[in-house]
Protein backbone atom coordinates (compact mmCIF):
# COMPACT_ATOMS: atom_id res chain seq x y z
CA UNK A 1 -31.36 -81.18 -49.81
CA UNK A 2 -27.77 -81.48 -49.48
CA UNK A 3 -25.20 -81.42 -45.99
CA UNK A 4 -21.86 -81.82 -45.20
CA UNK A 5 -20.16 -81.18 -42.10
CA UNK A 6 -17.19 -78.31 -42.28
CA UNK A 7 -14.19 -80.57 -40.45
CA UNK A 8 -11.86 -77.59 -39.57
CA UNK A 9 -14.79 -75.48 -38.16
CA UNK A 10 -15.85 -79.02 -36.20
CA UNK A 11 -15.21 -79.35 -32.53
CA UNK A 12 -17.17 -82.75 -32.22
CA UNK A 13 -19.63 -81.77 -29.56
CA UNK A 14 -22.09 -83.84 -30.41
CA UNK A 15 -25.23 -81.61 -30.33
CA UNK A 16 -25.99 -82.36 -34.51
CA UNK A 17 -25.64 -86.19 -33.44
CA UNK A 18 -27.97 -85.95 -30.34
CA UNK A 19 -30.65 -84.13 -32.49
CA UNK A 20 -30.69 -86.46 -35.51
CA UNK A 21 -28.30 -89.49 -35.22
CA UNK A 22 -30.06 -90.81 -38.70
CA UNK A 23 -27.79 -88.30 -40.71
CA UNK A 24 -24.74 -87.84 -38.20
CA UNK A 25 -22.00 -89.56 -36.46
CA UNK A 26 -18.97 -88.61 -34.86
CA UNK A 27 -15.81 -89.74 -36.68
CA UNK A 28 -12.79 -91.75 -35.72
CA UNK A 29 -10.94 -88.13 -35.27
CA UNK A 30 -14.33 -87.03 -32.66
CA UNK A 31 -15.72 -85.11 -35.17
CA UNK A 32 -19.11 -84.83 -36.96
CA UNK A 33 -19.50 -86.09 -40.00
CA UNK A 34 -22.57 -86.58 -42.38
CA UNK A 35 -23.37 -90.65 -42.81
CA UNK A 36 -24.68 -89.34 -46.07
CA UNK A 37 -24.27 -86.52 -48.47
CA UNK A 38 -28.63 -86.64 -49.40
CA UNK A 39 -31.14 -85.89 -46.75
CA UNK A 40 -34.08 -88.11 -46.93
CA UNK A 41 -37.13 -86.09 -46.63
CA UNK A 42 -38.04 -87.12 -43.47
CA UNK A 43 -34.75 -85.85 -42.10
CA UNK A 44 -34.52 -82.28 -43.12
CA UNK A 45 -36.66 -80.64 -40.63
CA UNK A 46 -33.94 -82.60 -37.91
CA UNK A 47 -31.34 -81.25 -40.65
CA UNK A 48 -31.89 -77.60 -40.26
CA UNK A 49 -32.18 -77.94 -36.45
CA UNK A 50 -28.93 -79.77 -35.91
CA UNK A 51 -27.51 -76.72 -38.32
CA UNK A 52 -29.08 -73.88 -36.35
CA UNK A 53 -27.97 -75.57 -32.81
CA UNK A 54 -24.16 -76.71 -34.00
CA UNK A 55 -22.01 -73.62 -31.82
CA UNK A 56 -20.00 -73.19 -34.56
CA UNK A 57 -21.93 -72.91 -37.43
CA UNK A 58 -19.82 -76.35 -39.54
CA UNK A 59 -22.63 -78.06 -40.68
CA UNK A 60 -23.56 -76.72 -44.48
CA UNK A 61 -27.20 -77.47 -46.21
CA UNK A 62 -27.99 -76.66 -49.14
C-alpha cells in the first residue's frame, strides 16, 4: 500500500497526524505530508482512517 498527501488540496489540520503520527507529519509550510511513501502493514488500517477523516479528501492510497 502506497500514500501521499495532495499539498494543494492540504489545509494542515492535523486530524491524519493525530490518528497515525507513524506515517504523518506536518511540514515546515503546516501541511501534511507522508514521512514515507510505503505503509508498513501495521499502519494501513490507521492509513485508511486518517484518509476517510482528512475534510478534504488530500491524502491518496493506493
Amino acid at each position: 500500500m502506497k500514500v501521499k498527501v495532495n499539498q494543494d488540496a492540504c489545509i494542515g489540520c492535523g486530524a491524519c497526524v493525530a490518528i497515525c503520527e507513524e506515517q504523518f507529519e506536518i511540514n515546515e509550510e503546516g501541511l501534511s505530508e507522508a514521512k514515507e511513501e510505503e505503509v508498513k502493514t501495521e499502519l494501513e488500517e490507521s492509513v485508511r482512517n486518517a484518509a476517510e477523516t482528512c475534510p478534504t479528501s488530500a491524502i491518496e492510497v493506493e
